[in-house]
Protein backbone atom coordinates (compact mmCIF):
# COMPACT_ATOMS: atom_id res chain seq x y z
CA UNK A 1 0.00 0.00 0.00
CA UNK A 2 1.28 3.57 -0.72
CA UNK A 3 2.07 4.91 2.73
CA UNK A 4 3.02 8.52 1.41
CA UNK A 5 1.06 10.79 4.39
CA UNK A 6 -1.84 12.43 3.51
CA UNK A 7 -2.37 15.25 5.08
CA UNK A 8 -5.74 18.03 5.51
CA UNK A 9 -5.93 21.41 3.97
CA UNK A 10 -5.80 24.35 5.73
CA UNK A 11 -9.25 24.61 5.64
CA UNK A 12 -10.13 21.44 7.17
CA UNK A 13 -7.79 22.24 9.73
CA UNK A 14 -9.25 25.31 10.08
CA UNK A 15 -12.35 23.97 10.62
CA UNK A 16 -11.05 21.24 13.12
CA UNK A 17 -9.24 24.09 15.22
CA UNK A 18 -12.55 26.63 15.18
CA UNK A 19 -14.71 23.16 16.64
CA UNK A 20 -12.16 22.44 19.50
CA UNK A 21 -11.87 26.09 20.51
CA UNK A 22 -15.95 26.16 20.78
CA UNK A 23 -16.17 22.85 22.30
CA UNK A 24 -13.06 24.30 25.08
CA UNK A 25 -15.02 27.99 25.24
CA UNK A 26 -18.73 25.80 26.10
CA UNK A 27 -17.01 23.90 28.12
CA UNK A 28 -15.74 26.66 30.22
CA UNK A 29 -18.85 29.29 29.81
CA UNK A 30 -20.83 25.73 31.60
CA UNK A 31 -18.61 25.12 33.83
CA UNK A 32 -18.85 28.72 34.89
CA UNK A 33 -22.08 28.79 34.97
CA UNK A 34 -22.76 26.13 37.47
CA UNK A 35 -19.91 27.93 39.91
CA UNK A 36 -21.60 31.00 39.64
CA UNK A 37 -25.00 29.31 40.93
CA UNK A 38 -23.27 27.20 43.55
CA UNK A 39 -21.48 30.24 44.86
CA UNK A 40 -24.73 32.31 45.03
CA UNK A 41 -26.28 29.66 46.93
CA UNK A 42 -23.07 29.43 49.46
CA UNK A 43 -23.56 33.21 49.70
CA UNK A 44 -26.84 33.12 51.37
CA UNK A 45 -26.48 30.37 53.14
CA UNK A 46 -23.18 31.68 55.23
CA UNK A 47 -23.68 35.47 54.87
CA UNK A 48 -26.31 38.11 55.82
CA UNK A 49 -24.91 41.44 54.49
CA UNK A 50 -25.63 41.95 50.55
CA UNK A 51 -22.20 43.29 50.11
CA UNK A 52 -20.53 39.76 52.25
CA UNK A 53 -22.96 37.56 49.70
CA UNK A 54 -21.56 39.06 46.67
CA UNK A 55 -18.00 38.81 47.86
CA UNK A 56 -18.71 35.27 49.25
CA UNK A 57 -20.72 34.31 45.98
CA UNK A 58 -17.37 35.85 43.58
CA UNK A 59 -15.01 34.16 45.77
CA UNK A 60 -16.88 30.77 45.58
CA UNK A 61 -17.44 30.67 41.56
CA UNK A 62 -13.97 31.63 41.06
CA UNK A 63 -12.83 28.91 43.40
CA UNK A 64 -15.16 26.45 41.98
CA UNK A 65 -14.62 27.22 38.37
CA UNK A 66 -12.25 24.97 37.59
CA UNK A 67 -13.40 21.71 38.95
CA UNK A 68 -16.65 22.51 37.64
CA UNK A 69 -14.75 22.60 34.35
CA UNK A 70 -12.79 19.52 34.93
CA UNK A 71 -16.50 17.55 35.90
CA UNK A 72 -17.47 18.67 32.61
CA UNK A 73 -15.06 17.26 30.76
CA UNK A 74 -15.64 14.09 32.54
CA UNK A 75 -19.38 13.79 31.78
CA UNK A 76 -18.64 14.70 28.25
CA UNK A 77 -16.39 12.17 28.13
CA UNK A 78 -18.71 9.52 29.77
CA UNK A 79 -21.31 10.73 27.71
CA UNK A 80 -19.48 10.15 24.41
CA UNK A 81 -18.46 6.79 25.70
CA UNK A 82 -22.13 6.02 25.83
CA UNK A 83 -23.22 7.44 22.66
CA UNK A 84 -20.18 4.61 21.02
CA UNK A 85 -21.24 1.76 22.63
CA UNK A 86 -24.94 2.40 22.04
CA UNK A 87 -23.59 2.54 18.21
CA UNK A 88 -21.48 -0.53 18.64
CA UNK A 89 -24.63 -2.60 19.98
CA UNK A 90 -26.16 -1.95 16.43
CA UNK A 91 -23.60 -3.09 14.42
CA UNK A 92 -22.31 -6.94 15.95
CA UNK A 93 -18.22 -7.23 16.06
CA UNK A 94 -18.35 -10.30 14.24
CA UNK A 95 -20.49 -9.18 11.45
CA UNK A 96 -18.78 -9.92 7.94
CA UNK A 97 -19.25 -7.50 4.86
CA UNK A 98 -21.64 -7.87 3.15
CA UNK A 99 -22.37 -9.46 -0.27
CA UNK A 100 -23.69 -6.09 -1.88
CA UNK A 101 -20.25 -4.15 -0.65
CA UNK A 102 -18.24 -7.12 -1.91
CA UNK A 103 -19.65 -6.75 -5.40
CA UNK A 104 -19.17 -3.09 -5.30
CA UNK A 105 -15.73 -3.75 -4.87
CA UNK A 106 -15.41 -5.91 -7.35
CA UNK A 107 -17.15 -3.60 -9.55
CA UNK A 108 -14.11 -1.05 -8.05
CA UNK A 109 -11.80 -3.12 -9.20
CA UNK A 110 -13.10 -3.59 -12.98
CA UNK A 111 -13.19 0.22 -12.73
CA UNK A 112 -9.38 1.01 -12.29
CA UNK A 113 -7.55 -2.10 -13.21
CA UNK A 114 -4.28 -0.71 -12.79
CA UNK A 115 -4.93 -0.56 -9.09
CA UNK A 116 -5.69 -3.93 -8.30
CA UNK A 117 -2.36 -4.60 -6.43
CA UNK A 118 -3.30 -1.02 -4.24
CA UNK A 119 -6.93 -2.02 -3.93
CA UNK A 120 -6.31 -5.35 -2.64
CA UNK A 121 -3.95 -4.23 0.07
CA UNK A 122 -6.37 -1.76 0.68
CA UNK A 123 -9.05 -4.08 1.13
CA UNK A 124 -6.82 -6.63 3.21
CA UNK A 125 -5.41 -3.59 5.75
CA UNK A 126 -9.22 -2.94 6.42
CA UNK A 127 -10.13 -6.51 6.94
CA UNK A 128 -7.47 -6.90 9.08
CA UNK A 129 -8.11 -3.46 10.86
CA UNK A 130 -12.07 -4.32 11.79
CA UNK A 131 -10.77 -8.19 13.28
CA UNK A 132 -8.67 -5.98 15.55
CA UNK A 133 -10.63 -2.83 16.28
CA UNK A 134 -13.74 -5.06 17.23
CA UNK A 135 -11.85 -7.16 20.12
CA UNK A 136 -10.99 -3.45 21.83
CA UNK A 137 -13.26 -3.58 24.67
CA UNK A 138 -14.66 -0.28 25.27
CA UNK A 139 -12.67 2.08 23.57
CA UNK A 140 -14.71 4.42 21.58
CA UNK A 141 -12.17 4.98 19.24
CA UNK A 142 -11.96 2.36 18.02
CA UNK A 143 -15.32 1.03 18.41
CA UNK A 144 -16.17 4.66 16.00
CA UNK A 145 -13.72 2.91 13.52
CA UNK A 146 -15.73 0.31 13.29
CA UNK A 147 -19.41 1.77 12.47
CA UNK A 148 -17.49 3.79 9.42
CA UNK A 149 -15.95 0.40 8.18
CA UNK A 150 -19.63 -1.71 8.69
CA UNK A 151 -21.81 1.09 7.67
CA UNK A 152 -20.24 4.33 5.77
CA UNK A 153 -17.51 3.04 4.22
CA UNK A 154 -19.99 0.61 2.22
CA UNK A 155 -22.74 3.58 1.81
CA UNK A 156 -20.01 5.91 0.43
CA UNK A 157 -18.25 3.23 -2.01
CA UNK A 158 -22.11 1.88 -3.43
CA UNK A 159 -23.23 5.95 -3.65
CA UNK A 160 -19.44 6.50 -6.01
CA UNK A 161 -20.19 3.96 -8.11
CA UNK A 162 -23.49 4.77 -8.75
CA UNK A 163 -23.22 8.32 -9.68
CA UNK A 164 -20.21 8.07 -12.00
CA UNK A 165 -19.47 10.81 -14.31
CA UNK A 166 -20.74 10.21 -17.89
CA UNK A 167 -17.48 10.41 -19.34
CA UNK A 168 -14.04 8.91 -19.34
CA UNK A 169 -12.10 11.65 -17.64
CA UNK A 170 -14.76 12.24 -15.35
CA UNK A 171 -14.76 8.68 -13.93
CA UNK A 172 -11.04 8.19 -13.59
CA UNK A 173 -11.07 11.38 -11.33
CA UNK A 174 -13.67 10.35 -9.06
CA UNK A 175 -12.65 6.80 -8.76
CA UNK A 176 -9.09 7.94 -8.53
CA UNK A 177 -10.71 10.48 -5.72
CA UNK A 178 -12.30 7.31 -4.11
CA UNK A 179 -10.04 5.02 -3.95
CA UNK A 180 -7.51 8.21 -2.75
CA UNK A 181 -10.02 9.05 0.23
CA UNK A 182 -10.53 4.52 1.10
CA UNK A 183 -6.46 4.57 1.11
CA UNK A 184 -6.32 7.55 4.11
CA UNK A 185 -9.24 5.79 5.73
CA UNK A 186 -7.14 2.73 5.84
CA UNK A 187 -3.89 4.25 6.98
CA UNK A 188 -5.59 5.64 9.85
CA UNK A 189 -7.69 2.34 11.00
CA UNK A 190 -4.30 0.80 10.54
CA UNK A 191 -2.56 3.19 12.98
CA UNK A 192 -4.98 3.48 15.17
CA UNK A 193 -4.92 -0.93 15.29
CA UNK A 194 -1.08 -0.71 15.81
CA UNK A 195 -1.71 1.84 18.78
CA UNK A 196 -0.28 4.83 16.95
CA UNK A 197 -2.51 7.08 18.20
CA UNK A 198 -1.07 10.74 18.07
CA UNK A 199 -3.45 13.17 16.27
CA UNK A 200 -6.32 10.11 15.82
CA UNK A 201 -8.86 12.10 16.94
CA UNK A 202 -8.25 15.44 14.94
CA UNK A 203 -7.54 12.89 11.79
CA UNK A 204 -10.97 10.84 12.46
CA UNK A 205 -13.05 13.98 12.33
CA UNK A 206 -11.76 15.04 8.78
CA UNK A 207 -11.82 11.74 7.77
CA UNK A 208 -15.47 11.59 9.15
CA UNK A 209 -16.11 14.88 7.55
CA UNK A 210 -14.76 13.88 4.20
CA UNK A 211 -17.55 11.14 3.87
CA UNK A 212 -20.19 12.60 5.06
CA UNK A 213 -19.43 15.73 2.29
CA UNK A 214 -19.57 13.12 0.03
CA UNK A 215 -22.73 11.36 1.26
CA UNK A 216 -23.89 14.49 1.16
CA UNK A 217 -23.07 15.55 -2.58
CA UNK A 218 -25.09 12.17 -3.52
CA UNK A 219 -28.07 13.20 -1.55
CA UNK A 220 -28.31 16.46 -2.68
CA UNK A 221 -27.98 15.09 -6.13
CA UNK A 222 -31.21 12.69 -5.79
């Protein structure tokens, strides 16, 4: 397989810093929030002079901020931990590909012929990548991997195929655009099943982003 890096454009990137700097600033405006409430309630409970409350009630939500922004971060990550293996549930570790996706590849490989060799270790890497990812108890990583590869993967391969461009040049750029975007997919389910896991989660969300845009162009195009 061609293990040349792939990396996002700036905009992408863009886009993944401007979603981690809201997701910190909510964080922190919640976590606030709740401080600011607890330390108005400490203020009338252990003060009787307006002036004492409103120093007691500053003091407190200041004080308080920051644990109420690390318990945040904990339920968010308990709640995302959730959300995957609710997912997981629906799709069964041991479930095999199906027929339909196997003849879309197939059809894949009629398509570009003179990247069997690539497809095939594409294909195999993958395989090899869902065996793995599904025997990792409770990580919702990797667990996230493995909806794409049952579910989207499949959806965004049969959706390429059937809306190929009428003409010759046309197809060879979108299938060469397809198999392009399966390849990155692969690299990072391999990484992420060899434990190289530096930057998975920044590279999973454009990855994630990059098929639902092109779910999305299919839809749109119904």
């Amino acid at each position: 397989m061609d293990m040349r890096p792939s990396y996002p454009t700036l905009n992408e990137r863009m886009t993944s810093y401007f979603e981690r700097g809201v997701r910190i600033a909510t964080r922190f405006a919640i976590a606030f929030g709740l401080s600011t409430l607890t330390g108005i309630g400490i203020g009338v409970a252990v003060a009787d002079n307006v002036l004492a409350q409103i120093f007691v009630t500053l003091l407190s939500a200041f004080a308080l901020w920051i644990p109420f922004v690390v318990g945040v971060a904990r339920f968010e990550a308990w709640r995302d931990a959730r959300r995957h293996r609710k997912a997981l549930a629906a799709v069964p570790i041991a479930q095999r590909a199906s027929r339909e996706f196997q003849q879309d590849w197939q059809r894949l490989l009629s398509l570009a012929p003179a990247e069997r060799s690539r497809l095939t270790a594409i294909k195999a890497s993958i395989d090899r990548s869902r065996l793995a990812l599904g025997k990792a108890d409770l990580d919702p990583d990797a667990h996230d991997l493995c909806v794409l590869i049952d579910r989207r993967l499949p959806e965004l391969v049969r959706h390429e195929l059937e809306d190929l461009a009428p003409d010759d040049a046309g197809r060879r750029r979108q299938v060469g655009e397809l198999i392009d975007l399966v390849e990155q997919f692969a690299r990072h389910c391999g990484r992420q099943r060899d434990g190289l896991s530096s930057g998975s989660a920044r590279e999973a969300a454009i990855l994630r982003r990059r098929f639902e845009a092109r779910l999305t162009d299919h839809r749109d195009g119904l």
